[in-house]
Protein backbone atom coordinates (compact mmCIF):
# COMPACT_ATOMS: atom_id res chain seq x y z
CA UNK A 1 0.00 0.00 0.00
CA UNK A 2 1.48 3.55 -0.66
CA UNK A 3 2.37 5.29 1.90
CA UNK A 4 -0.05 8.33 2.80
CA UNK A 5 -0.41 11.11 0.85
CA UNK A 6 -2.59 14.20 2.35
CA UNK A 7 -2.91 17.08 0.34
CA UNK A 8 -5.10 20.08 1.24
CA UNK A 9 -4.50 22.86 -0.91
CA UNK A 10 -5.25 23.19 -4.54
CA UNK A 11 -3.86 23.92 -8.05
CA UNK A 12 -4.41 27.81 -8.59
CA UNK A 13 -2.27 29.68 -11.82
CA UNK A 14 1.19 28.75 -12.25
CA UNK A 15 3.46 27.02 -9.73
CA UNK A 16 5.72 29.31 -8.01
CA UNK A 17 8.55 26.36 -8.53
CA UNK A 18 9.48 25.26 -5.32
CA UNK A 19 7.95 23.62 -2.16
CA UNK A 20 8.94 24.04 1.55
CA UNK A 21 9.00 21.82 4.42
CA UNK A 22 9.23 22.53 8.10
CA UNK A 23 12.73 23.61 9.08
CA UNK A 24 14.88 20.23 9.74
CA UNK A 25 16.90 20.07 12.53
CA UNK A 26 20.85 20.32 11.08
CA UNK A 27 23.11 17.95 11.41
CA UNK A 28 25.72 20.09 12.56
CA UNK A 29 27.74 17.16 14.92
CA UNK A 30 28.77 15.30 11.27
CA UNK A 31 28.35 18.16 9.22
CA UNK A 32 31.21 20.42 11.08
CA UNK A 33 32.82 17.36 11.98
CA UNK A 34 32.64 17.13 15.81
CA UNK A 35 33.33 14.03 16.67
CA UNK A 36 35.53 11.70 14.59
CA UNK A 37 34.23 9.50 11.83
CA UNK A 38 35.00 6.19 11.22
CA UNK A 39 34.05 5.25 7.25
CA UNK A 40 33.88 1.85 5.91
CA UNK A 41 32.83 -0.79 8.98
CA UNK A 42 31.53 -3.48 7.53
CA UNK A 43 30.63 -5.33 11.18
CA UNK A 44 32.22 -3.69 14.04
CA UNK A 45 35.21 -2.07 14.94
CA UNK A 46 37.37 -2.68 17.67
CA UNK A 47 39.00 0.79 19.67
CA UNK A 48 41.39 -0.10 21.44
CA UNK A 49 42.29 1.54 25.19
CA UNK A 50 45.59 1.03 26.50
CA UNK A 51 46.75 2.07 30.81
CA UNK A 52 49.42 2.26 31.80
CA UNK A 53 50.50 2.48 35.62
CA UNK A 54 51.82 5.94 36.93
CA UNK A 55 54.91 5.18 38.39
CA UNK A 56 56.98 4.03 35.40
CA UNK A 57 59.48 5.89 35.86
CA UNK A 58 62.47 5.00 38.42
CA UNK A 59 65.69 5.59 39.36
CA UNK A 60 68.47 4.52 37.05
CA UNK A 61 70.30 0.94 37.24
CA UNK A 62 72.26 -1.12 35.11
CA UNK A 63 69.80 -3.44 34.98
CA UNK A 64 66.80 -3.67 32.99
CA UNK A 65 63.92 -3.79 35.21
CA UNK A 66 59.95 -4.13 34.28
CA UNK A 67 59.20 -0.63 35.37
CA UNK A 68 55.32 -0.78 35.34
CA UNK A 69 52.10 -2.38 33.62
CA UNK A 70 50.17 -1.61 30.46
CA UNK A 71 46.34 -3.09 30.16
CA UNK A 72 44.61 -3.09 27.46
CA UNK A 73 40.96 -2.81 27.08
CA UNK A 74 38.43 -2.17 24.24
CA UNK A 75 35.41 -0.99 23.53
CA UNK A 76 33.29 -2.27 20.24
CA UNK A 77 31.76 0.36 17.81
CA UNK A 78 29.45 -1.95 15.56
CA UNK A 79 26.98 0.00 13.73
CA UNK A 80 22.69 -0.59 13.27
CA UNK A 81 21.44 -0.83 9.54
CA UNK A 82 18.44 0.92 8.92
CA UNK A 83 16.16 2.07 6.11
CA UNK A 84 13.35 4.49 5.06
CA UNK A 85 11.09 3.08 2.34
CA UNK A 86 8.55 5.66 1.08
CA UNK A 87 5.81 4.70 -1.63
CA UNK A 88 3.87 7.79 -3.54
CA UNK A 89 0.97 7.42 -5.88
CA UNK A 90 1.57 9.77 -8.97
CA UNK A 91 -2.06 10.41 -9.56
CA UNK A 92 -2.08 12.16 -6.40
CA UNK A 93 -0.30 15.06 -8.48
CA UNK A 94 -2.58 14.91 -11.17
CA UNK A 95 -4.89 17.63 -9.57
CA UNK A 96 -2.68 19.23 -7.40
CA UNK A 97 -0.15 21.64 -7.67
CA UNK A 98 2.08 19.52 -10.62
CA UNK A 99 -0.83 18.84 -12.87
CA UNK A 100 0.76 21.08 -15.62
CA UNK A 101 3.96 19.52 -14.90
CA UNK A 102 2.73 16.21 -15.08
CA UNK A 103 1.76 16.67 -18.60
CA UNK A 104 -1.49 15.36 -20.78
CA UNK A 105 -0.27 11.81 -21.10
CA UNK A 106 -2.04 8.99 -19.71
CA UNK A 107 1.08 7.91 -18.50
CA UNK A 108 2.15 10.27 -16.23
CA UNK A 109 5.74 11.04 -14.82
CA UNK A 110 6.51 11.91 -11.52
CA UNK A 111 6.90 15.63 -11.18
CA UNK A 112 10.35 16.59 -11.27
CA UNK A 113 10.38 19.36 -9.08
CA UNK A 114 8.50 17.06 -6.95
CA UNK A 115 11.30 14.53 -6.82
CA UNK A 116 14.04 16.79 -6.28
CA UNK A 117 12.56 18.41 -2.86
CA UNK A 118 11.74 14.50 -1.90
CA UNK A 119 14.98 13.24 -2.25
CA UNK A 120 16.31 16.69 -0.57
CA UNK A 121 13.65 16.40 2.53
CA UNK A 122 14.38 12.73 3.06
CA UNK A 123 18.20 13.17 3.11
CA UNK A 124 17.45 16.29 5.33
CA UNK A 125 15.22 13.97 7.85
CA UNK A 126 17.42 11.16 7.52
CA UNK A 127 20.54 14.29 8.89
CA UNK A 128 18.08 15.25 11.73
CA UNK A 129 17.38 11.91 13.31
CA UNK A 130 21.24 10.90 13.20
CA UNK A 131 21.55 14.07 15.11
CA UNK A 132 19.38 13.59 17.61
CA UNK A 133 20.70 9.80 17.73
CA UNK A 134 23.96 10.48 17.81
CA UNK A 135 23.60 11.91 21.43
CA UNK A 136 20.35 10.69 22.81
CA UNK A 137 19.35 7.70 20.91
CA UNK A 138 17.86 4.66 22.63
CA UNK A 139 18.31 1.60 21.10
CA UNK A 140 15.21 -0.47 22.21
CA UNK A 141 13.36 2.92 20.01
CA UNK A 142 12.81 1.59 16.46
CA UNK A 143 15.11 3.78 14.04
CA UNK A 144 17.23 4.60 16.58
CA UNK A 145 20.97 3.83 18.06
CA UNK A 146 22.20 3.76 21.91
CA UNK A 147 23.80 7.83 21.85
CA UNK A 148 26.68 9.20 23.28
CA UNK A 149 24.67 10.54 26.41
CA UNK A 150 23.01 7.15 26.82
CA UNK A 151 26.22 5.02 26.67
CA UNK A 152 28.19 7.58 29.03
CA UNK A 153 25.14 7.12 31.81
CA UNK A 154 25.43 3.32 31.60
CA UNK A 155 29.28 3.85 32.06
CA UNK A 156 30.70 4.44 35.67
CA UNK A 157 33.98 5.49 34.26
CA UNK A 158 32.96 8.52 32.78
CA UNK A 159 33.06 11.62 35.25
CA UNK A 160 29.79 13.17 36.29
CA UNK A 161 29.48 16.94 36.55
CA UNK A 162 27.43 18.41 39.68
CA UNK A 163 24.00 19.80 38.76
CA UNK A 164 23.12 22.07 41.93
CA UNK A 165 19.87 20.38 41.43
CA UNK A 166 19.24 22.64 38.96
CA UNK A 167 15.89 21.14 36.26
CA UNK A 168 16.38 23.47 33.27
CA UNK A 169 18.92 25.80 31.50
CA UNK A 170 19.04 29.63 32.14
CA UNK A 171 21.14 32.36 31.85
CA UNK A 172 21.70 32.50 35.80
CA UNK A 173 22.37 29.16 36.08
CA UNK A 174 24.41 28.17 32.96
CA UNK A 175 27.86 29.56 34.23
CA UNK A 176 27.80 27.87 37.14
CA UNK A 177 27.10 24.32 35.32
CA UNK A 178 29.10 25.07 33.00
CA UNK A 179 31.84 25.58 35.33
CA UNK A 180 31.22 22.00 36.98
CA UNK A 181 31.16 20.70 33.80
CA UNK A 182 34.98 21.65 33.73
CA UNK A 183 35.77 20.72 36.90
CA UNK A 184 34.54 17.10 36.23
CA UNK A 185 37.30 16.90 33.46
CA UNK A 186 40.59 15.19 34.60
CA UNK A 187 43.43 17.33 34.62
CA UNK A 188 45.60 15.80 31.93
CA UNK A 189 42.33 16.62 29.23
CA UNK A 190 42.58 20.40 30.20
CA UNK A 191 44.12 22.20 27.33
CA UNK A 192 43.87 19.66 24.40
CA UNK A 193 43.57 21.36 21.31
CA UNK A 194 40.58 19.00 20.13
CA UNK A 195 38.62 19.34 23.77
CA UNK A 196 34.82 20.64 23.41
CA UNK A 197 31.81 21.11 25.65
CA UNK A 198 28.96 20.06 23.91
CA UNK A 199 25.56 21.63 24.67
CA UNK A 200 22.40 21.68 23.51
CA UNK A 201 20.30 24.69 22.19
CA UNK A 202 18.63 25.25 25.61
CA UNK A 203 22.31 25.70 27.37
CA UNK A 204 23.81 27.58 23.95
CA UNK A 205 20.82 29.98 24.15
CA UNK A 206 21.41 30.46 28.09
CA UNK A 207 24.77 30.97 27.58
CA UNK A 208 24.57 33.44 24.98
CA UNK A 209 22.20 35.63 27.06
CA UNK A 210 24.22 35.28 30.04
CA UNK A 211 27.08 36.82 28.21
CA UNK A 212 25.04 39.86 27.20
CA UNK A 213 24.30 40.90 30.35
CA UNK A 214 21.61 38.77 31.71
CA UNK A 215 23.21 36.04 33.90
CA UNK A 216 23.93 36.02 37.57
CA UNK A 217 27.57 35.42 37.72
CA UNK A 218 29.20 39.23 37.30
CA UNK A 219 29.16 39.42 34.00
CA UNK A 220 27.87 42.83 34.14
CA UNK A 221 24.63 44.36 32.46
CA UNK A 222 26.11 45.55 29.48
CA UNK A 223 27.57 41.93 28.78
CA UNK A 224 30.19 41.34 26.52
CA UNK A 225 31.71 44.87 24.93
CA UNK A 226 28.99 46.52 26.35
CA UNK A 227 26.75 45.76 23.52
CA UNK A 228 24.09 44.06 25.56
CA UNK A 229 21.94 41.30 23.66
CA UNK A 230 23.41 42.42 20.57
CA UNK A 231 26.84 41.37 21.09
CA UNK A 232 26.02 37.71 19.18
CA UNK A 233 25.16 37.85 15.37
CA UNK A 234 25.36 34.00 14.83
CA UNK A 235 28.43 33.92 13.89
CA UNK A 236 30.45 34.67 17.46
CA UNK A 237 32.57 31.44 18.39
CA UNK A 238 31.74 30.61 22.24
CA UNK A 239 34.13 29.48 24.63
CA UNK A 240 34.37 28.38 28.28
CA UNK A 241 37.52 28.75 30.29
CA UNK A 242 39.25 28.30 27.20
CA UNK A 243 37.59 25.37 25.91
CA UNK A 244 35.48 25.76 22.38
CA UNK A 245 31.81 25.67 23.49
CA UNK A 246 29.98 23.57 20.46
CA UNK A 247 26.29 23.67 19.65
CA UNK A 248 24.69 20.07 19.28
CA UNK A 249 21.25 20.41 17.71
CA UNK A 250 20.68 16.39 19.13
CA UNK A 251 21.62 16.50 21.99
CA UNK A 252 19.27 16.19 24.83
CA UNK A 253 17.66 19.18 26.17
CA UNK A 254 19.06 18.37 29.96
CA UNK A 255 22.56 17.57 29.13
CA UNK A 256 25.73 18.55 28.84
CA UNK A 257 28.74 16.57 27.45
CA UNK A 258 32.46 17.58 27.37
CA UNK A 259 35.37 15.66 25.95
CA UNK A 260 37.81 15.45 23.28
CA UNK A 261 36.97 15.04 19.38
CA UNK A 262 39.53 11.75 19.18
CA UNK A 263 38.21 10.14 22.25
CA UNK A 264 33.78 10.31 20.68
CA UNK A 265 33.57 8.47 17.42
CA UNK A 266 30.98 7.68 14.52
CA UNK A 267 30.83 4.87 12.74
CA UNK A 268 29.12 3.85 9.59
CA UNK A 269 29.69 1.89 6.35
CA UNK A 270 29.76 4.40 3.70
CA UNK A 271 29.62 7.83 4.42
CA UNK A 272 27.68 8.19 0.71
CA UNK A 273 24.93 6.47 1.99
CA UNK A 274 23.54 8.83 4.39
CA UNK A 275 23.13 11.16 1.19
CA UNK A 276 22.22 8.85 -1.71
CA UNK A 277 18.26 8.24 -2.10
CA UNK A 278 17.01 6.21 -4.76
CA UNK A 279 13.46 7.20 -6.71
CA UNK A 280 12.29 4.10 -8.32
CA UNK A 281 9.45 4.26 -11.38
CA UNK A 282 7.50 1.23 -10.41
CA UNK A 283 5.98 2.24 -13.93
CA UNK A 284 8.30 -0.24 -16.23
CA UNK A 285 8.23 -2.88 -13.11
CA UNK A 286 4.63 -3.58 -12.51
CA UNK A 287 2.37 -1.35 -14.68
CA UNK A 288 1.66 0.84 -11.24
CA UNK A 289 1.49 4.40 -11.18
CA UNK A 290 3.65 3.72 -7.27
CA UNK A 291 7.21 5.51 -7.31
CA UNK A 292 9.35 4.61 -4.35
CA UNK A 293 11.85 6.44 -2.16
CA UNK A 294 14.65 4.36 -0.71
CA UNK A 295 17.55 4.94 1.28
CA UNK A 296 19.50 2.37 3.35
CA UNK A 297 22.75 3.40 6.02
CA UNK A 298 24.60 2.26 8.80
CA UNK A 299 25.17 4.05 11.99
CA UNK A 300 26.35 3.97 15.41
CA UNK A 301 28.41 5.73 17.95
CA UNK A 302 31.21 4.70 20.39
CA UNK A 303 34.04 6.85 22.91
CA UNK A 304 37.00 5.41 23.49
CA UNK A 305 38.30 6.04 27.60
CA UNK A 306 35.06 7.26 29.66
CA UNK A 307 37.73 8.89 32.26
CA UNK A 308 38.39 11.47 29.92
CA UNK A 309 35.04 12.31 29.33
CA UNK A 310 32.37 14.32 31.28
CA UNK A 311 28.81 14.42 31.73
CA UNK A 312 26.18 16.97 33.37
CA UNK A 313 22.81 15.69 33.37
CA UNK A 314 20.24 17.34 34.97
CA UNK A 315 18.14 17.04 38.17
């Protein structure tokens, strides 16, 4: 059966040539290349973890003496294959908005404007759930994979930041978490050059406002400059203490991750599948007027030492 197709408006004068869709969420963590990707896994991966003991070092000898321990660990990255399979009925166009594009013929073609904002809204869907999966996927969801928030919960290792009990992001609040958020990191992270705090749009916005004047924390009520709420035109880089503050459009409203590029990974088979969707003509297959929309990927994520890693989740 095809899938569902509701139209409510109707064919009026000539087609102003292009159609819009409600504004996708980006997928900014892949697209500005975040985290690390790992192309090109077939099955799983294996990431390796290696400790060593912190006293290898002692005082010269002659001798050669085993000086300390290294254990190795590892953590699997094996990404989930999934699929969206869309069916459309062309004579659904026939009357609507494409009927002059369709054309006169009995045998009708799918509109080709049509098709190109499909296969451009399906890509752009497919982009906004990997977001959102990336960091708070839950695997037992259909369509969805375990995220980074998820697996760092589940994982003892990784270094929880405070929350002051605090239930939502605001600008009087958001330095102050922030600054546990630091303080949760292990010293030897501080200062590498690929070390982010990752928040979501609730903490970003917070922030943002809390740096033009608004927040609780001396920043003053002219803010940054003294320019007030108009210090930020989009652009602005943020920082925290010196570390790159990065907005991730997936991640969980209540949370707040911090860590370094090389230690958060993604892993799929081939990056061109997360951008390649297939319309099939079931015309010359079974005499139907059905076209199809098809896309199939892989995709999963994965960190690599939970120590180095922090985590703020809130109350």
């Amino acid at each position: 059966m095809a899938t569902t197709t509701s139209i409510t408006t109707t064919y009026a004068g000539e087609f102003a040539g292009e159609y819009i869709a409600a504004a996708l969420l980006s997928g900014d963590t892949l697209a500005k290349n975040l985290i690390s990707v790992k192309p090109n896994i077939a099955y799983k991966q294996v990431i390796k973890k290696a400790s060593t003991d912190s006293n290898i070092i002692k005082d010269g000898s002659c001798d050669f003496s085993d000086t300390g321990a290294i254990t190795l660990t590892e953590r699997i990255l094996q990404p989930e294959e999934f699929q969206v399979n869309i069916e459309l009925c062309k004579k659904d166009f026939i009357s609507d908005w494409e009927a002059k594009a369709v054309g006169p013929s009995a045998h009708k073609d799918m509109p080709p404007l049509f098709s190109d904002f499909l296969i451009n809204h399906v890509a752009g869907l497919v982009a906004e759930k990997t977001e959102q999966n990336i960091w708070g996927g839950v695997n037992a969801n259909a369509g969805e994979f375990d995220g980074l928030t998820v697996l760092m919960s589940a994982d003892a290792d990784v270094n929880d930041a405070a929350n002051d009990s605090q239930t939502a992001f605001s600008s009087s609040n958001i330095v102050s978490l922030l600054e546990n958020v630091v303080d949760a990191l292990p010293s030897a992270v501080y200062g590498k050059e690929d070390l982010s705090i990752f928040v979501p749009r609730a903490a970003y916005q917070a922030y943002i406002r809390a740096l033009g004047g608004f927040g609780a924390s001396g920043l003053g009520a002219a803010g940054v400059d003294n320019r007030g709420s108009l210090w930020y035109n989009q652009g602005n880089a943020l920082s925290f203490d010196g570390i790159k503050v990065e907005l991730a459009p997936g991640m969980p409203s209540d949370h707040i991750v911090a860590g370094e590029k090389s230690n958060l990974f993604f892993g799929t088979g081939l990056l061109a599948d997360h951008n390649e969707v297939k319309v099939l003509d079931m015309a010359d297959l079974d005499g139907s007027q059905n076209v199809r929309v098809i896309m199939r990927f892989t995709a999963g994520v994965q960190y690599g030492i939970g120590s180095d890693l922090a985590l703020l989740s809130l109350a």
